[in-house]
PDB file of N, CA and C in Angstrom:
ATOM      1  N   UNK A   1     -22.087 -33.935  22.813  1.00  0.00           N
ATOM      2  CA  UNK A   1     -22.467 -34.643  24.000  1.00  0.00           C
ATOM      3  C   UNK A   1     -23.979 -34.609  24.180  1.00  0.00           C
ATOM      4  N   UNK A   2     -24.475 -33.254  24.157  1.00  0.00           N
ATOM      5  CA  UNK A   2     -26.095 -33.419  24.298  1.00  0.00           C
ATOM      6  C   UNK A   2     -26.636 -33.713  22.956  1.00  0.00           C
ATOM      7  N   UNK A   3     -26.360 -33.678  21.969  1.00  0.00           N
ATOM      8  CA  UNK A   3     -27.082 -34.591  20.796  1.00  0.00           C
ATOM      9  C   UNK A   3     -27.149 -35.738  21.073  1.00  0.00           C
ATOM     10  N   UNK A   4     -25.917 -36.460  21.556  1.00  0.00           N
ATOM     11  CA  UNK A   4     -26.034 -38.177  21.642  1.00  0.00           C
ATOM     12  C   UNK A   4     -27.031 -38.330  22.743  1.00  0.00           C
ATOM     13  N   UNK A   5     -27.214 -37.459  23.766  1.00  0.00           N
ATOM     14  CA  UNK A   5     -28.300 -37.924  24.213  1.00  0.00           C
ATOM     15  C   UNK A   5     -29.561 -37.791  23.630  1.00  0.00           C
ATOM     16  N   UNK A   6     -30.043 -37.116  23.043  1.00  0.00           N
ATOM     17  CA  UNK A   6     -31.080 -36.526  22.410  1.00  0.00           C
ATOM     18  C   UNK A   6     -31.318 -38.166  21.587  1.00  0.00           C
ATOM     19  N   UNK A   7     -30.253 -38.236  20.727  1.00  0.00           N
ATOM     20  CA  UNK A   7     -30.306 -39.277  19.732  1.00  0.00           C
ATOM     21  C   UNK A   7     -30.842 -40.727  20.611  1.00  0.00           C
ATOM     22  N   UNK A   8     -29.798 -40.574  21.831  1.00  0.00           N
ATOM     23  CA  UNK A   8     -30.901 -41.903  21.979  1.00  0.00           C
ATOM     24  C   UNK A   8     -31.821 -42.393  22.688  1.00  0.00           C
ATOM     25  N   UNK A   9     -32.352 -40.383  22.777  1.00  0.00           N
ATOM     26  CA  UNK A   9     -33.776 -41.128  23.862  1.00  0.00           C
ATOM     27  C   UNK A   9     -34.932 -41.335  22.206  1.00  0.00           C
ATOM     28  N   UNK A  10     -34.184 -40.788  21.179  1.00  0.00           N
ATOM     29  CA  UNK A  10     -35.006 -40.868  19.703  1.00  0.00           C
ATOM     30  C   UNK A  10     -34.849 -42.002  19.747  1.00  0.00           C
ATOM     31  N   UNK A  11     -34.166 -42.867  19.821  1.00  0.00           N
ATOM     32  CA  UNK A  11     -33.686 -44.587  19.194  1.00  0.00           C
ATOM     33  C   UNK A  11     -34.756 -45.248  20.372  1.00  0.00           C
ATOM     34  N   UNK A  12     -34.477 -45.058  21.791  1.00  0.00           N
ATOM     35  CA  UNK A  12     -35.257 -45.645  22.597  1.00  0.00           C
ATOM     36  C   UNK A  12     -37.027 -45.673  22.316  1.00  0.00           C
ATOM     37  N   UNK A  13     -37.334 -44.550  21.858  1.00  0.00           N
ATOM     38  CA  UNK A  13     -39.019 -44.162  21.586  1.00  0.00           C
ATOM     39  C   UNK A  13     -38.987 -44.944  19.798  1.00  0.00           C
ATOM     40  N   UNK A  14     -38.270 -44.927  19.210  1.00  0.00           N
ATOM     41  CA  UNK A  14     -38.506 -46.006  17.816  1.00  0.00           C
ATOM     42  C   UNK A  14     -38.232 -47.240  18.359  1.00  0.00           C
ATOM     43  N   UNK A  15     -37.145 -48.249  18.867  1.00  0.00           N
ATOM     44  CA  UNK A  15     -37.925 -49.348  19.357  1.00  0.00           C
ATOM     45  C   UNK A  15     -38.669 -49.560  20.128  1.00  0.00           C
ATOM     46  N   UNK A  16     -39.126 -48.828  20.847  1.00  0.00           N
ATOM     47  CA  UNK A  16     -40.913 -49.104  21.788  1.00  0.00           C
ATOM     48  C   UNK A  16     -41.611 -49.084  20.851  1.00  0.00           C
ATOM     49  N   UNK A  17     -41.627 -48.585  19.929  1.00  0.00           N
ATOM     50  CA  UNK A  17     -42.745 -48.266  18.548  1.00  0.00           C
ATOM     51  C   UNK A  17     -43.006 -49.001  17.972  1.00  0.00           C
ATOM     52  N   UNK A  18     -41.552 -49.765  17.427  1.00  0.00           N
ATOM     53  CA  UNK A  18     -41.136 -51.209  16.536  1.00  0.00           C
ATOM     54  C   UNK A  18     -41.575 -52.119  17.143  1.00  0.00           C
ATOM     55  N   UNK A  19     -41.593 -52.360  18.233  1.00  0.00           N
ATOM     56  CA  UNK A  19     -41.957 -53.891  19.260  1.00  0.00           C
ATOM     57  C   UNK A  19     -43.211 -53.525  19.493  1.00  0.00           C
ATOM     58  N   UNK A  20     -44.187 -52.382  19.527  1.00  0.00           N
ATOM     59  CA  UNK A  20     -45.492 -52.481  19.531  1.00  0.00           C
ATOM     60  C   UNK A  20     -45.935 -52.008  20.734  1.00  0.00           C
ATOM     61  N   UNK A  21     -44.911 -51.677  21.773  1.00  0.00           N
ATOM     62  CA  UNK A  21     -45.324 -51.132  23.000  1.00  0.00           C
ATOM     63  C   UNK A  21     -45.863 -49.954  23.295  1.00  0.00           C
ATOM     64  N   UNK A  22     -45.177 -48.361  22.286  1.00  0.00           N
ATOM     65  CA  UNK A  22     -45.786 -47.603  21.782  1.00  0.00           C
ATOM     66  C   UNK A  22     -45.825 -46.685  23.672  1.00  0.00           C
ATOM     67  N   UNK A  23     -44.672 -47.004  23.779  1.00  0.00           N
ATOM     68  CA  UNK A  23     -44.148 -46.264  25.591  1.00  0.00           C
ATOM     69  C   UNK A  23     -43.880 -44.902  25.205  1.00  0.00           C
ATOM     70  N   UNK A  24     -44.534 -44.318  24.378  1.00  0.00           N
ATOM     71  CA  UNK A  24     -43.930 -42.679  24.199  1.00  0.00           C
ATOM     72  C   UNK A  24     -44.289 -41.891  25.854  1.00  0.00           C
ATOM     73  N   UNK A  25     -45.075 -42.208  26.145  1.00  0.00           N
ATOM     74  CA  UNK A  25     -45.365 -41.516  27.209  1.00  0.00           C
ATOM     75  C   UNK A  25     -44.566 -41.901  28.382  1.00  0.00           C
ATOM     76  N   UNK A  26     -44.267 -43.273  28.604  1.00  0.00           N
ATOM     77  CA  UNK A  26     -43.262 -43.214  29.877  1.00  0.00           C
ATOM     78  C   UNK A  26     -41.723 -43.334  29.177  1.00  0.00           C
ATOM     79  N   UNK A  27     -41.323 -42.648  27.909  1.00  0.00           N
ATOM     80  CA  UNK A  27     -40.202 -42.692  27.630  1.00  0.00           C
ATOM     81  C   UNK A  27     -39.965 -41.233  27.795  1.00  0.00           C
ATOM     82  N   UNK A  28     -40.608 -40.259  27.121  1.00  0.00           N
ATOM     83  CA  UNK A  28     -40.192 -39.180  27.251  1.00  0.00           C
ATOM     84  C   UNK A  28     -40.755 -39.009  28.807  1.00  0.00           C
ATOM     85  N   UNK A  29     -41.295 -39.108  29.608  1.00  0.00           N
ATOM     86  CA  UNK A  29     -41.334 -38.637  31.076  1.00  0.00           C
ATOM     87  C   UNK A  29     -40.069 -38.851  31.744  1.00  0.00           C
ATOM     88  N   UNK A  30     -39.415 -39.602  31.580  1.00  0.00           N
ATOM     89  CA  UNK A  30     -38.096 -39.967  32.870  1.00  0.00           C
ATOM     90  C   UNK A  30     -37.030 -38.959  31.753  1.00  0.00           C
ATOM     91  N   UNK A  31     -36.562 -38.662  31.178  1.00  0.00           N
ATOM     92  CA  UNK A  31     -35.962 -37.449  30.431  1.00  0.00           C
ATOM     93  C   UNK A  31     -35.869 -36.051  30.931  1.00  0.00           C
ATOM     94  N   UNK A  32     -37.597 -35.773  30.652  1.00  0.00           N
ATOM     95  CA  UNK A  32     -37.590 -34.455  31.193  1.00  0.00           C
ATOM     96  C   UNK A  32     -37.616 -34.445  32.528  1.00  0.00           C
ATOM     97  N   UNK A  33     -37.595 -35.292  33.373  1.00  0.00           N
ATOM     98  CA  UNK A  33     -37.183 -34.984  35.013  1.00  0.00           C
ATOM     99  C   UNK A  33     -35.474 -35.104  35.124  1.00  0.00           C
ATOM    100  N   UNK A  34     -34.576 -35.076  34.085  1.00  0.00           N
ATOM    101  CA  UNK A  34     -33.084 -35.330  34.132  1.00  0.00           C
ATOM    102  C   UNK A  34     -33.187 -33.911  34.156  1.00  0.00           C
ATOM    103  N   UNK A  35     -31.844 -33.245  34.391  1.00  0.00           N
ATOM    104  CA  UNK A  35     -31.099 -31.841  34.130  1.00  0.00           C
ATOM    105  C   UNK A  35     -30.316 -31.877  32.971  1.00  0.00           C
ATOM    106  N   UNK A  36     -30.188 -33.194  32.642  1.00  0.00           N
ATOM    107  CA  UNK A  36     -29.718 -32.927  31.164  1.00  0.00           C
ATOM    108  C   UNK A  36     -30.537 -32.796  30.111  1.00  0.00           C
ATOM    109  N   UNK A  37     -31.948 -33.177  30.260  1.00  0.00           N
ATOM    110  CA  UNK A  37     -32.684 -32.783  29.406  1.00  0.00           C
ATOM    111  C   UNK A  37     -33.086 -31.302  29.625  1.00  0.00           C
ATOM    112  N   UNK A  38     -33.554 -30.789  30.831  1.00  0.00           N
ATOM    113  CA  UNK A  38     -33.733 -29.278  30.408  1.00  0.00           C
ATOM    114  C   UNK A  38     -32.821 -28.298  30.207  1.00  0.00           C
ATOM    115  N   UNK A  39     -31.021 -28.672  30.584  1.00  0.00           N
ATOM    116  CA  UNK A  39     -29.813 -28.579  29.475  1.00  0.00           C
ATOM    117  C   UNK A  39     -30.501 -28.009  28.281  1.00  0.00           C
ATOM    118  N   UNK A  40     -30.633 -29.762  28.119  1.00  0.00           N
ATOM    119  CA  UNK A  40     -31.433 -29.528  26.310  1.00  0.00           C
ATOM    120  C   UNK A  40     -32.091 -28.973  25.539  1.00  0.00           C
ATOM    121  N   UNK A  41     -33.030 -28.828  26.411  1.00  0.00           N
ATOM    122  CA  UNK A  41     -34.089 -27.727  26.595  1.00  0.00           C
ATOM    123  C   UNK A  41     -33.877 -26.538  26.215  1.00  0.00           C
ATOM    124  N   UNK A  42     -33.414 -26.156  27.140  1.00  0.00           N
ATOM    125  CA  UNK A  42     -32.528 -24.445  27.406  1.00  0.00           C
ATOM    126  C   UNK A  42     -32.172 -24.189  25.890  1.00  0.00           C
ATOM    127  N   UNK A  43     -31.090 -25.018  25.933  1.00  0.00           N
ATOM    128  CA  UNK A  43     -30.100 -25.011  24.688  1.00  0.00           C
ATOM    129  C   UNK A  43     -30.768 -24.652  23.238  1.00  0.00           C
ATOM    130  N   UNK A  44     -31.794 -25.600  23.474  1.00  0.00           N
ATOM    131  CA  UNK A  44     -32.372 -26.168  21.840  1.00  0.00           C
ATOM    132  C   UNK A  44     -33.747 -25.029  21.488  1.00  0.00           C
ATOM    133  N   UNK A  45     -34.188 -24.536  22.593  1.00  0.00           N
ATOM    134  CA  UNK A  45     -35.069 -24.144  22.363  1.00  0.00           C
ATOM    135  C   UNK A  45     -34.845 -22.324  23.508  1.00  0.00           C
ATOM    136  N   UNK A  46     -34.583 -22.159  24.510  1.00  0.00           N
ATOM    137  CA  UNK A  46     -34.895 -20.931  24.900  1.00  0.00           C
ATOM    138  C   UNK A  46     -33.524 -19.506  24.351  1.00  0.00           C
ATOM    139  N   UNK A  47     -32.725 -20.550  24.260  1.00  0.00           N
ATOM    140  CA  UNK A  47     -31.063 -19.698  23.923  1.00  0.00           C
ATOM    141  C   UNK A  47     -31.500 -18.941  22.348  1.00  0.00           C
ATOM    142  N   UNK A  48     -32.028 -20.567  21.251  1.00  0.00           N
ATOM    143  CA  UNK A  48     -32.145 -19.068  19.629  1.00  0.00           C
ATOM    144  C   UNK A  48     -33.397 -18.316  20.035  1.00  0.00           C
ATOM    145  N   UNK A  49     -34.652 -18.706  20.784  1.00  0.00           N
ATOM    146  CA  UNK A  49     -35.385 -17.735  20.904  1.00  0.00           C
ATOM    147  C   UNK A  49     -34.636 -16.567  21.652  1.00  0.00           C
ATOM    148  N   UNK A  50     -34.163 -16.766  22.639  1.00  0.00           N
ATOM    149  CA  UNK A  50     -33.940 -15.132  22.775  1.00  0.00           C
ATOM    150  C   UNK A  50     -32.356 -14.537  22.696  1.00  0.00           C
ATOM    151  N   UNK A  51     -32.005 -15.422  21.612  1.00  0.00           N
ATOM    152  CA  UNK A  51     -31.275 -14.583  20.229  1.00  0.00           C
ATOM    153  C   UNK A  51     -32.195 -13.879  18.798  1.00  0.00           C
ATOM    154  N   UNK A  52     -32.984 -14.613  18.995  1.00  0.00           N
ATOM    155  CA  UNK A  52     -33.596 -13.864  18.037  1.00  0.00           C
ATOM    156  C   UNK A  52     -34.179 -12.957  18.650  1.00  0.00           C
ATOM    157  N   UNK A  53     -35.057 -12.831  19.714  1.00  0.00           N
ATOM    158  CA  UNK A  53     -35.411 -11.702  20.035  1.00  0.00           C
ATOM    159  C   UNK A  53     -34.311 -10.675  20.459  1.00  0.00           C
ATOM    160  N   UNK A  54     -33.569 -10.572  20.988  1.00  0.00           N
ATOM    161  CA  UNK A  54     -32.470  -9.410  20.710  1.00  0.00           C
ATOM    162  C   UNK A  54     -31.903  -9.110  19.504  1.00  0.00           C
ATOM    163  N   UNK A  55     -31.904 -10.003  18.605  1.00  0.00           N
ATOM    164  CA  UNK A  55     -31.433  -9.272  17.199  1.00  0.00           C
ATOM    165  C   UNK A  55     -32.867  -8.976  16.646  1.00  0.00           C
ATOM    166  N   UNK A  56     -33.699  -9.593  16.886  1.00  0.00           N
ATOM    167  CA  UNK A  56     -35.049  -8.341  16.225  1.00  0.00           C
ATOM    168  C   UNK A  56     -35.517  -7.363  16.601  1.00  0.00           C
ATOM    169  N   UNK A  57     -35.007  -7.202  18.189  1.00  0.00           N
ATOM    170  CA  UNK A  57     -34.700  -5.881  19.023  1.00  0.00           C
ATOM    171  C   UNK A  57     -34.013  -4.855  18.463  1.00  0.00           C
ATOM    172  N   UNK A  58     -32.862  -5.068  18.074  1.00  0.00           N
ATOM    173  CA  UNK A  58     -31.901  -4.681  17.590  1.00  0.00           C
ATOM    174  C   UNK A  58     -32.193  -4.249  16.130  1.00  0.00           C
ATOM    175  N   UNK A  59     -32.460  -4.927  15.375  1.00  0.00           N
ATOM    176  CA  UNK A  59     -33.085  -4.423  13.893  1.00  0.00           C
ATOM    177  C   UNK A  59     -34.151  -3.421  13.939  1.00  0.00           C
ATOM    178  N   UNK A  60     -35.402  -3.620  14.327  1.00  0.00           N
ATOM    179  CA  UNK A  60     -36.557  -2.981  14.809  1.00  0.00           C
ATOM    180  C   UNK A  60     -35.765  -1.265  15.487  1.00  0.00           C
ATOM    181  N   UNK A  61     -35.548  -1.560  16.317  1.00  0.00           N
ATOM    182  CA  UNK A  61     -34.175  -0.325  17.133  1.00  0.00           C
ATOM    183  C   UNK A  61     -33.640   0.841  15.718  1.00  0.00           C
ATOM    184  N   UNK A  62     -32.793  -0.203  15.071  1.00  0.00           N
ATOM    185  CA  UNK A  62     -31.641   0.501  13.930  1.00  0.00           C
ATOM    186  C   UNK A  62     -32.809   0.963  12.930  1.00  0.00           C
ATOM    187  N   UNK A  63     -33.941   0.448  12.242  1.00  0.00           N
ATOM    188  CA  UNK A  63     -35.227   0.704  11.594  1.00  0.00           C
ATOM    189  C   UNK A  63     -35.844   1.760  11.901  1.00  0.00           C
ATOM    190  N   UNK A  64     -36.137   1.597  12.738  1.00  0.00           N
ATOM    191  CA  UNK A  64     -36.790   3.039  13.498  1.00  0.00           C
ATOM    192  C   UNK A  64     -35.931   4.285  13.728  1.00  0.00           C
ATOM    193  N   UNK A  65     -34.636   4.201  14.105  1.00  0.00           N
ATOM    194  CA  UNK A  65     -33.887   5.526  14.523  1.00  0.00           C
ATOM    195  C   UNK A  65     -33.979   6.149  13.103  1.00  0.00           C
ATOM    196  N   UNK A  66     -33.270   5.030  12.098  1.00  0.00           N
ATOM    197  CA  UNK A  66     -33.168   5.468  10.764  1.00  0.00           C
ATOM    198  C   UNK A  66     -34.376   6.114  10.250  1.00  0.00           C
ATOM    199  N   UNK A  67     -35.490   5.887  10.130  1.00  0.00           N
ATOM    200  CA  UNK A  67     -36.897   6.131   9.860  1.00  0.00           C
ATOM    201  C   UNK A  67     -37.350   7.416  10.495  1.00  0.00           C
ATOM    202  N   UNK A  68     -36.852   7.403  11.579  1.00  0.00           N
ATOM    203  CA  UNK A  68     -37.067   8.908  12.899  1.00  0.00           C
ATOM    204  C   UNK A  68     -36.118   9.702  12.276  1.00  0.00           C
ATOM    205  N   UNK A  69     -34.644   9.671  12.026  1.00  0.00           N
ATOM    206  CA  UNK A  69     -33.943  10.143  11.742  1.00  0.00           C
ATOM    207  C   UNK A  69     -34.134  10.739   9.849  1.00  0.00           C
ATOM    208  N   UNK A  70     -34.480  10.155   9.480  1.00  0.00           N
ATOM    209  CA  UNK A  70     -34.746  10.655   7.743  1.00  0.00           C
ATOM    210  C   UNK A  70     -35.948  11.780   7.800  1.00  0.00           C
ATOM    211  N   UNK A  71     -37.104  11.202   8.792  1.00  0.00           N
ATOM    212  CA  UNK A  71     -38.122  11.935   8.809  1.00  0.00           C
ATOM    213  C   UNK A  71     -37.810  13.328   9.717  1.00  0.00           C
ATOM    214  N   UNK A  72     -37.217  13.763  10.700  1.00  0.00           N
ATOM    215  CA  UNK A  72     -36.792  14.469  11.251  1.00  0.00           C
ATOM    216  C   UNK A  72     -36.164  15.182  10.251  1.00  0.00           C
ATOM    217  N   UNK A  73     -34.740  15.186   9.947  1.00  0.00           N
ATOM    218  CA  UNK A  73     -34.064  15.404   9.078  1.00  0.00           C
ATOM    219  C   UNK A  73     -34.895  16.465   7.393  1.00  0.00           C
ATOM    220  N   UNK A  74     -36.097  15.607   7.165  1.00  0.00           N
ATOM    221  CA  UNK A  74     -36.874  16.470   6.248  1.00  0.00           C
ATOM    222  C   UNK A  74     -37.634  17.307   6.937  1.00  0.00           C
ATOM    223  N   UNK A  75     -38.347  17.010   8.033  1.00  0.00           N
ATOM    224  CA  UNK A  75     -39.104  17.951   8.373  1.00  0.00           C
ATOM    225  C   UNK A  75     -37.988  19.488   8.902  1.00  0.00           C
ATOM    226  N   UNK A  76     -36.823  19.173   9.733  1.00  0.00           N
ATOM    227  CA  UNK A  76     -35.787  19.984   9.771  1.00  0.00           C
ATOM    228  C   UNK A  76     -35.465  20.784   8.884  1.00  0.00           C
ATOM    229  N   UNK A  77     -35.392  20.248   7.252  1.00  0.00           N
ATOM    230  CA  UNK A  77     -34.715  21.528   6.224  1.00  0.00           C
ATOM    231  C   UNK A  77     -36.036  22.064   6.072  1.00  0.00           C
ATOM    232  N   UNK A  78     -36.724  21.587   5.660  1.00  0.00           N
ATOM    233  CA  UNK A  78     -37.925  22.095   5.303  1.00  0.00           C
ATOM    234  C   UNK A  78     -38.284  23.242   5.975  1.00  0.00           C
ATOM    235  N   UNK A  79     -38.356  23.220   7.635  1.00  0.00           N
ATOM    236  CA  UNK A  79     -38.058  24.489   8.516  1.00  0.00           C
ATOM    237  C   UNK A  79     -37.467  25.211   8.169  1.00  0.00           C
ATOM    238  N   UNK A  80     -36.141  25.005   8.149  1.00  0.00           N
ATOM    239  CA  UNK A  80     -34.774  25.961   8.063  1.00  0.00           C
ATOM    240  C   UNK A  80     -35.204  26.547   6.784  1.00  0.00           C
ATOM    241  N   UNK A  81     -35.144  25.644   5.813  1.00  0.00           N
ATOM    242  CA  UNK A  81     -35.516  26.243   4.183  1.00  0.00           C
ATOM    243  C   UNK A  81     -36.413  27.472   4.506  1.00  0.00           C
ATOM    244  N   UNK A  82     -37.565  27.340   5.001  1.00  0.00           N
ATOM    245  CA  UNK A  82     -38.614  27.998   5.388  1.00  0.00           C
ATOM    246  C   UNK A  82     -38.722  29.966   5.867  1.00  0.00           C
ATOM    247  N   UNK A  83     -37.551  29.261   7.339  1.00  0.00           N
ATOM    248  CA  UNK A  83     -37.044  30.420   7.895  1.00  0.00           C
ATOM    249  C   UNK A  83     -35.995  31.339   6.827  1.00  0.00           C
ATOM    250  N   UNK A  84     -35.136  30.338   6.384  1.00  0.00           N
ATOM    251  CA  UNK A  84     -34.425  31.341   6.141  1.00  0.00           C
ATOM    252  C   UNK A  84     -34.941  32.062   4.446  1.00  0.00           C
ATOM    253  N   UNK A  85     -35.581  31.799   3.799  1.00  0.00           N
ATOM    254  CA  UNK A  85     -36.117  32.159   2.379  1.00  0.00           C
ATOM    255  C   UNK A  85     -36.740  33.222   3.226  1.00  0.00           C
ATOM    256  N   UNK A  86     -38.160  33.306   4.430  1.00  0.00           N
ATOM    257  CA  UNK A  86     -38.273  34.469   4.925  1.00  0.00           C
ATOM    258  C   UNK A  86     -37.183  35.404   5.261  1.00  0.00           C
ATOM    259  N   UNK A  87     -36.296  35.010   5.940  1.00  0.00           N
ATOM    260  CA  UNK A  87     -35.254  35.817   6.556  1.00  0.00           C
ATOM    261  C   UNK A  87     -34.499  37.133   5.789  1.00  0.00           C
ATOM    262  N   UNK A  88     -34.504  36.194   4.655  1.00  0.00           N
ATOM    263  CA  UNK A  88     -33.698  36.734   3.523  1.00  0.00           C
ATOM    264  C   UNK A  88     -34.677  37.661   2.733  1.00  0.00           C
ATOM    265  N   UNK A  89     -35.492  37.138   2.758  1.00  0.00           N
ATOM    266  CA  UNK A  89     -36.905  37.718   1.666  1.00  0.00           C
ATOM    267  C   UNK A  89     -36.509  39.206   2.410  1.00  0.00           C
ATOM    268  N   UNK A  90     -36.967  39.117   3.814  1.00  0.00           N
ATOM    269  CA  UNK A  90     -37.270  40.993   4.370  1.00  0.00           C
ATOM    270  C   UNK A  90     -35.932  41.458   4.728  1.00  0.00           C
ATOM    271  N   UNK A  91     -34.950  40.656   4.488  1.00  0.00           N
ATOM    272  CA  UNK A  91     -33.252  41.613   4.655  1.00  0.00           C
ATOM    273  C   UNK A  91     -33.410  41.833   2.855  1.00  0.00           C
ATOM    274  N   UNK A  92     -33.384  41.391   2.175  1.00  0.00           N
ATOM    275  CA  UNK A  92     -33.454  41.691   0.778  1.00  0.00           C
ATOM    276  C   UNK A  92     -34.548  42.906   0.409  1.00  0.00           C
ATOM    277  N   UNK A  93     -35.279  43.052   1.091  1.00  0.00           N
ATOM    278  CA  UNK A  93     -36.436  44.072   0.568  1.00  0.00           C
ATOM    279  C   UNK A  93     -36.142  45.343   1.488  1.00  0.00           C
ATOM    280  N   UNK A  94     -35.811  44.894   2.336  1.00  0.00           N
ATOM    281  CA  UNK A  94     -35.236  46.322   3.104  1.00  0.00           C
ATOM    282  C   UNK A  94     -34.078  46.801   2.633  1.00  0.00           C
ATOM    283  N   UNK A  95     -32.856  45.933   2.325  1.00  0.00           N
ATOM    284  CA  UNK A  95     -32.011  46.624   1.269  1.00  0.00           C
ATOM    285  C   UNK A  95     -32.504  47.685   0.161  1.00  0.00           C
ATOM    286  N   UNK A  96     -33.513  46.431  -0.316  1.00  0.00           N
ATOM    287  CA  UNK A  96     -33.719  47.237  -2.015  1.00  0.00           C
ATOM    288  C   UNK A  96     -34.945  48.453  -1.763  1.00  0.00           C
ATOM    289  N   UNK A  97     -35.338  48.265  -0.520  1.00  0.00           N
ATOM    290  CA  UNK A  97     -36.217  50.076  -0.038  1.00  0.00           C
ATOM    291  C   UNK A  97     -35.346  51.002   0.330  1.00  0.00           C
ATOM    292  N   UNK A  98     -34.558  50.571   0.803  1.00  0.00           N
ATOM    293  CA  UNK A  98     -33.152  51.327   1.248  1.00  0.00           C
ATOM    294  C   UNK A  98     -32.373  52.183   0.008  1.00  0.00           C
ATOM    295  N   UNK A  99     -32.077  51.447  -0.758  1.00  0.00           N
ATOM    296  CA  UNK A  99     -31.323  51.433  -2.010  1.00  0.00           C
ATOM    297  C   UNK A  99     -32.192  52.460  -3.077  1.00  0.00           C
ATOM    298  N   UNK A 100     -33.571  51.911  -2.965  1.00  0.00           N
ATOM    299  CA  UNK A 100     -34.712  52.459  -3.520  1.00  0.00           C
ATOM    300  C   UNK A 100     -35.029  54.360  -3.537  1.00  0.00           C
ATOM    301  N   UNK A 101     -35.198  54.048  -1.860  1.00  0.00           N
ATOM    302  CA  UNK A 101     -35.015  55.148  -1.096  1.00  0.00           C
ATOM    303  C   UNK A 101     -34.126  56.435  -1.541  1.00  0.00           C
ATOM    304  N   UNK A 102     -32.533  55.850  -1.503  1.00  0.00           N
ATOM    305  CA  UNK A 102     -31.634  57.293  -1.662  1.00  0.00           C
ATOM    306  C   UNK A 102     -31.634  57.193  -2.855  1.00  0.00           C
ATOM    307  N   UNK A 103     -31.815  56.510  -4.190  1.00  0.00           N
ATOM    308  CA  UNK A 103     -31.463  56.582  -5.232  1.00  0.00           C
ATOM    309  C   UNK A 103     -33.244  57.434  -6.163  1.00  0.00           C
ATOM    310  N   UNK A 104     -33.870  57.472  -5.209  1.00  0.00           N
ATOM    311  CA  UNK A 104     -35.401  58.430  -6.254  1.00  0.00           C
ATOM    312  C   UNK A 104     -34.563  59.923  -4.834  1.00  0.00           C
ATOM    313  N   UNK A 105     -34.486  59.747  -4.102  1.00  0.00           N
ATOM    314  CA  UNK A 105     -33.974  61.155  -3.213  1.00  0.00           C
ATOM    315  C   UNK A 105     -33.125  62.036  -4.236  1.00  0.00           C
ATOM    316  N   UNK A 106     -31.869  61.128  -4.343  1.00  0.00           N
ATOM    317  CA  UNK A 106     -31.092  61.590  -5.628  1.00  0.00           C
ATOM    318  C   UNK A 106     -31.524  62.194  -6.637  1.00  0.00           C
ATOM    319  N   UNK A 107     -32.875  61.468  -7.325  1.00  0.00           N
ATOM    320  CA  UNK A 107     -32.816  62.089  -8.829  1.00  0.00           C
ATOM    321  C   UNK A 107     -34.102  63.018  -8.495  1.00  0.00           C
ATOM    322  N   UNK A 108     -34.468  63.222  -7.231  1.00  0.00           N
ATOM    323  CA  UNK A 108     -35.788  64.134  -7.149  1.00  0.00           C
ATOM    324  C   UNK A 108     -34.458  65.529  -6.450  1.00  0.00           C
ATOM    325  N   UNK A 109     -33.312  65.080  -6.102  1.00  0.00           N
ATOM    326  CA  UNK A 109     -33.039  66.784  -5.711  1.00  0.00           C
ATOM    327  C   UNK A 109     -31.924  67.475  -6.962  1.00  0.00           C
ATOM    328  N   UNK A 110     -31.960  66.229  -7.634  1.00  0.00           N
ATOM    329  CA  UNK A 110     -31.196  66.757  -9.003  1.00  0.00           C
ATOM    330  C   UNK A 110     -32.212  67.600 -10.293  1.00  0.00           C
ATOM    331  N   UNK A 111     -33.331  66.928 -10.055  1.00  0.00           N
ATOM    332  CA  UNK A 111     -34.104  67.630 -10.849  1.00  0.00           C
ATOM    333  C   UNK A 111     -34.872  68.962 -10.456  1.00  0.00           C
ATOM    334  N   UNK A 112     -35.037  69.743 -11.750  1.00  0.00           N
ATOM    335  CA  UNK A 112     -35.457  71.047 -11.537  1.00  0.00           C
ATOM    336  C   UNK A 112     -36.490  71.851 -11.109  1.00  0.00           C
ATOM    337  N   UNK A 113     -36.920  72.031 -10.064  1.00  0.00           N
ATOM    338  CA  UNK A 113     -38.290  72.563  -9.488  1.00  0.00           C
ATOM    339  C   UNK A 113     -38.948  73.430 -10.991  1.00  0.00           C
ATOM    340  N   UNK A 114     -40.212  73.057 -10.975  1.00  0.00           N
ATOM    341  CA  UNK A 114     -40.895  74.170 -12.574  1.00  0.00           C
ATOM    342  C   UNK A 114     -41.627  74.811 -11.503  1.00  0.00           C
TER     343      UNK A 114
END
């Protein structure tokens, strides 16, 4: 329905053209004062713009979390990695001072005072 109009305010502005009258200006003026032309309007022109801007909202959005999220995510193990290699490092060395400990105790009260 709104194409055929579209189409023939196009047909109306090519014969003004053809006959030499060259009425672009008072053809398209009585149009855009209709409601079916800014219908048209709306339609043709403000509706995919802001479809596209919500789906590039939307992409941009999913891009970024992902991007926040990977980078987080490394900087995260990298921490943890961090902490716990310390963690372990001085529970491991206190074991093996521990271990260290009673096992020279041992062979210093086994052996023979000179």
């Amino acid at each position: 329905m709104y194409i055929g109009v579209y189409l023939a305010e196009a047909r109306v502005e090519a014969i003004g053209n053809i006959a030499g009258t060259r009425c672009r200006a008072s053809c398209r003026a009585e149009p855009r004062a209709e409601p079916l032309y800014v219908e048209l309007r709306v339609e043709l022109r403000v509706e995919p713009r802001a479809k596209l801007r919500i789906e590039l909202r939307a992409e941009l959005r999913v891009g970024l979390r992902a991007e926040l999220c990977v980078g987080l995510r490394a900087e995260l193990r990298a921490e943890l990695r961090a902490e716990l290699r310390a963690e372990l490092c001085v529970e491991f060395c206190a074991e093996l001072r521990a271990e260290l400990r009673v096992e020279l105790r041992v062979e210093l009260r086994a052996e023979p005072l000179y």
